[in-house]
N, C-alpha and C. Protein backbone atom coordinates (compact mmCIF):
# COMPACT_ATOMS: atom_id res chain seq x y z
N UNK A 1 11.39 16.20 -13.15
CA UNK A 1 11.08 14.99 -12.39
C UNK A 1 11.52 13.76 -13.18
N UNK A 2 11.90 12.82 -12.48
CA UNK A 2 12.46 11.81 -12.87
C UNK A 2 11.29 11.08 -13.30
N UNK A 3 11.49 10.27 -14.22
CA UNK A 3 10.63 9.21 -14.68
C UNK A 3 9.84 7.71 -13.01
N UNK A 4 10.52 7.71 -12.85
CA UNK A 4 10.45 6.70 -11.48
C UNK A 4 9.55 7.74 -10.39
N UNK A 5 9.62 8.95 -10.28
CA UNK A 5 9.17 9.89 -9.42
C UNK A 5 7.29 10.25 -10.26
N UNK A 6 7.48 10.30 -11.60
CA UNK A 6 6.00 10.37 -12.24
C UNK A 6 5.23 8.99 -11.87
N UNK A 7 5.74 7.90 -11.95
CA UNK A 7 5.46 6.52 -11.49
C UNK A 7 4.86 6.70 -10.17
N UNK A 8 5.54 6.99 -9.58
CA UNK A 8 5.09 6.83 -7.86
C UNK A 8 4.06 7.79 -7.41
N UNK A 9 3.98 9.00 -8.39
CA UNK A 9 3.38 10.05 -8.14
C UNK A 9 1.49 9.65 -8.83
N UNK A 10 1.80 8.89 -9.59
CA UNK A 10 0.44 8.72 -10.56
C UNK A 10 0.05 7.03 -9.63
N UNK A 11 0.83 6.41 -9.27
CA UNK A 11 -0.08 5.43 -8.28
C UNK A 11 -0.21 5.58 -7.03
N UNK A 12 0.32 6.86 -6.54
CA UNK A 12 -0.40 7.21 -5.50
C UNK A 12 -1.94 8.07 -5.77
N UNK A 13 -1.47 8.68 -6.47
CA UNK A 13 -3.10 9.43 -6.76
C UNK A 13 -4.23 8.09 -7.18
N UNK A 14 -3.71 7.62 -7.73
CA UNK A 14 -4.74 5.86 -8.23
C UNK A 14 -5.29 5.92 -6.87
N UNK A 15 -4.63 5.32 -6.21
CA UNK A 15 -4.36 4.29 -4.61
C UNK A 15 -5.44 5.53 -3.92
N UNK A 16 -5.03 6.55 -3.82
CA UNK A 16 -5.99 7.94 -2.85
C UNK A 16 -7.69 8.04 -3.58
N UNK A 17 -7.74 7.80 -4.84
CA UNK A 17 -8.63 7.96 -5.40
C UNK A 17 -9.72 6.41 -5.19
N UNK A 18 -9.09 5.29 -4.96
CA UNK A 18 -9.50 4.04 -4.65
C UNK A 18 -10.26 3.77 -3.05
N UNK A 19 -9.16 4.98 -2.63
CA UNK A 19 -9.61 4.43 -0.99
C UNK A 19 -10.46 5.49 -0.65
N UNK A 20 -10.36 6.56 -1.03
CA UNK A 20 -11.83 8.07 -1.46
C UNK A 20 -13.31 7.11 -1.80
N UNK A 21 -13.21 6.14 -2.54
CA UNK A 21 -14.25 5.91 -3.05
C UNK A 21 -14.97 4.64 -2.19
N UNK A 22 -14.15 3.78 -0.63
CA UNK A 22 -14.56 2.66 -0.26
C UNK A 22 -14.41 2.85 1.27
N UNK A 23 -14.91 3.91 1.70
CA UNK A 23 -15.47 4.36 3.08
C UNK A 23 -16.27 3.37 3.80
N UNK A 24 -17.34 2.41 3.55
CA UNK A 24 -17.60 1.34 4.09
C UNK A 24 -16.94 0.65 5.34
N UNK A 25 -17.52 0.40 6.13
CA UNK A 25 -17.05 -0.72 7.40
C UNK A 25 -17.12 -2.10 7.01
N UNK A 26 -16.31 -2.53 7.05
CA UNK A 26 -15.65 -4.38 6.56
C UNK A 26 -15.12 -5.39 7.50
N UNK A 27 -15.61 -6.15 7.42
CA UNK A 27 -15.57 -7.11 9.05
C UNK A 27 -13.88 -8.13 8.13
N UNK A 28 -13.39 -8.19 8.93
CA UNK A 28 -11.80 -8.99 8.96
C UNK A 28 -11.74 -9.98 9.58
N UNK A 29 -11.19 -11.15 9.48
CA UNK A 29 -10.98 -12.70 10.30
C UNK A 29 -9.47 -12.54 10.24
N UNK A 30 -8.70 -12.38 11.28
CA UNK A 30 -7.07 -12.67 11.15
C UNK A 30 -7.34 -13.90 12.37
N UNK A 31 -6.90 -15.29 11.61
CA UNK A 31 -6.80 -16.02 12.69
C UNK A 31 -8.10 -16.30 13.03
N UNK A 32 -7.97 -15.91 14.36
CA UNK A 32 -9.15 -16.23 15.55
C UNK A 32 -10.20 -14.92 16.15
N UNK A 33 -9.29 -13.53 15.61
CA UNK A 33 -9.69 -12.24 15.88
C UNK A 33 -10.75 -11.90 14.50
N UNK A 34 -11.86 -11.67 14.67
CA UNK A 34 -12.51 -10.68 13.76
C UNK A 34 -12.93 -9.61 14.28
N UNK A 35 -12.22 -8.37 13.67
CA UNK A 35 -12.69 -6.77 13.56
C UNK A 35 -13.13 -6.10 12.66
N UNK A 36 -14.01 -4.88 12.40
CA UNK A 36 -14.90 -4.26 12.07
C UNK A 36 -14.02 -2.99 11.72
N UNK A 37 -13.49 -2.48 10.53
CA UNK A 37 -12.76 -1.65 10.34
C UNK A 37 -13.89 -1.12 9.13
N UNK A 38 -13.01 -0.21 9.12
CA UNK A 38 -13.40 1.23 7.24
C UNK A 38 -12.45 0.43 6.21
N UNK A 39 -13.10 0.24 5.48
CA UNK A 39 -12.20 -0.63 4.05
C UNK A 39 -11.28 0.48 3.62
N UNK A 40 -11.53 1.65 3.84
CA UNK A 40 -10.07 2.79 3.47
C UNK A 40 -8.81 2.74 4.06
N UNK A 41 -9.29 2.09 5.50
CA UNK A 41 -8.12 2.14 6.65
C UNK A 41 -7.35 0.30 5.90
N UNK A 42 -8.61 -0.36 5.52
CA UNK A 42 -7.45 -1.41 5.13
C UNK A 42 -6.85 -1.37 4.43
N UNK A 43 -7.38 -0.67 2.96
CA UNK A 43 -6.57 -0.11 2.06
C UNK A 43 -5.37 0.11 1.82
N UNK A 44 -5.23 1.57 2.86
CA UNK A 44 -4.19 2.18 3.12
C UNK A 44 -2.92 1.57 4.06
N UNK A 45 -3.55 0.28 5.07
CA UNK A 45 -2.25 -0.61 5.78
C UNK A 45 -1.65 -0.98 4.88
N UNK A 46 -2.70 -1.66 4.37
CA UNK A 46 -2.07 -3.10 3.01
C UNK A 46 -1.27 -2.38 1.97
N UNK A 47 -1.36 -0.81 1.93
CA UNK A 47 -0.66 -0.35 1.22
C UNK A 47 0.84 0.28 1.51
N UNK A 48 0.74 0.76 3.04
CA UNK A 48 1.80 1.16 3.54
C UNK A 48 2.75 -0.51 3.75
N UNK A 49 1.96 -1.24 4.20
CA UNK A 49 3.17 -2.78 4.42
C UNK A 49 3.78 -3.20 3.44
N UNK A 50 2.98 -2.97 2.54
CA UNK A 50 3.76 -3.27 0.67
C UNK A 50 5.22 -2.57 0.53
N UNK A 51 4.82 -1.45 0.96
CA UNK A 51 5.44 -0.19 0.71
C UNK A 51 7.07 -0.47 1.20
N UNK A 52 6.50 -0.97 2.65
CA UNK A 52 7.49 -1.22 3.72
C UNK A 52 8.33 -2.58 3.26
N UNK A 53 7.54 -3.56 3.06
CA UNK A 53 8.52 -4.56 2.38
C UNK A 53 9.15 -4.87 0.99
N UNK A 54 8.43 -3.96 0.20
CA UNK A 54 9.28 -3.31 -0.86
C UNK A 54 10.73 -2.63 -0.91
N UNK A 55 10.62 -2.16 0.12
CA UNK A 55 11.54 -0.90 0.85
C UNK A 55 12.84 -1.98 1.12
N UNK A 56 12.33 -2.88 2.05
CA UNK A 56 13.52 -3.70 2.61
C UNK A 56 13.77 -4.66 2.00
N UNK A 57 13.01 -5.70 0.53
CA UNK A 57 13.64 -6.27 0.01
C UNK A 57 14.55 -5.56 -1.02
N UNK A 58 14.24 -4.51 -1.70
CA UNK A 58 15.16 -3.90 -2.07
C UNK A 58 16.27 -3.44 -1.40
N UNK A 59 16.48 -3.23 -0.33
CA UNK A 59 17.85 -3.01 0.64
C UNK A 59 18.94 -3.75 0.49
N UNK A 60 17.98 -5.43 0.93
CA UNK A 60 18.97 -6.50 0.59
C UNK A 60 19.32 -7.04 -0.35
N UNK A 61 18.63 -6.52 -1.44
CA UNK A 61 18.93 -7.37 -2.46
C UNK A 61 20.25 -7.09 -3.28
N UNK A 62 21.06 -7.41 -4.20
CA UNK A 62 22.35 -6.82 -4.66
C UNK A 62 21.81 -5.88 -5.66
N UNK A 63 22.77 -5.08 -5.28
CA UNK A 63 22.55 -3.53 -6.43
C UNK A 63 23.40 -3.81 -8.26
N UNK A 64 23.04 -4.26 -9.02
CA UNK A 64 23.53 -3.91 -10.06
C UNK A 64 23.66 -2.58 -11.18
N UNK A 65 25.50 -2.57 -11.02
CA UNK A 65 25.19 -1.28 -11.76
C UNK A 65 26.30 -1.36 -12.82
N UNK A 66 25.94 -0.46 -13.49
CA UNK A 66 26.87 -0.38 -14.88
C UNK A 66 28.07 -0.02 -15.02
């Protein structure tokens, strides 16, 4: 395994072990909307959107290589 692949592999287990532990219902204000979610489920958005715009600023950004 690649070094970059142990990385991703050990903050996902972090991240699973974080949101295991905060099962709780958590009231949200976006705006004008407040909802009543599981703090795991927010967790895990806020973690997949990261994920996702991680994803695509790296796309665009220029590749430097050696």
């Amino acid at each position: 395994m690649t070094p970059k692949a142990w990385v991703i592999l050990i903050v996902s287990i972090l991240i699973l072990v974080v949101m295991l532990q905060n099962i709780r219902d958590v009231s949200v204000q976006i705006l004008l909307w407040r909802i009543d979610i599981p703090l795991v489920l927010l967790i895990f958005l806020t973690v997949i959107i990261g994920f996702i715009i991680g994803y695509f600023l790296s796309s665009i950004s220029p590749k430097k290589r050696k």
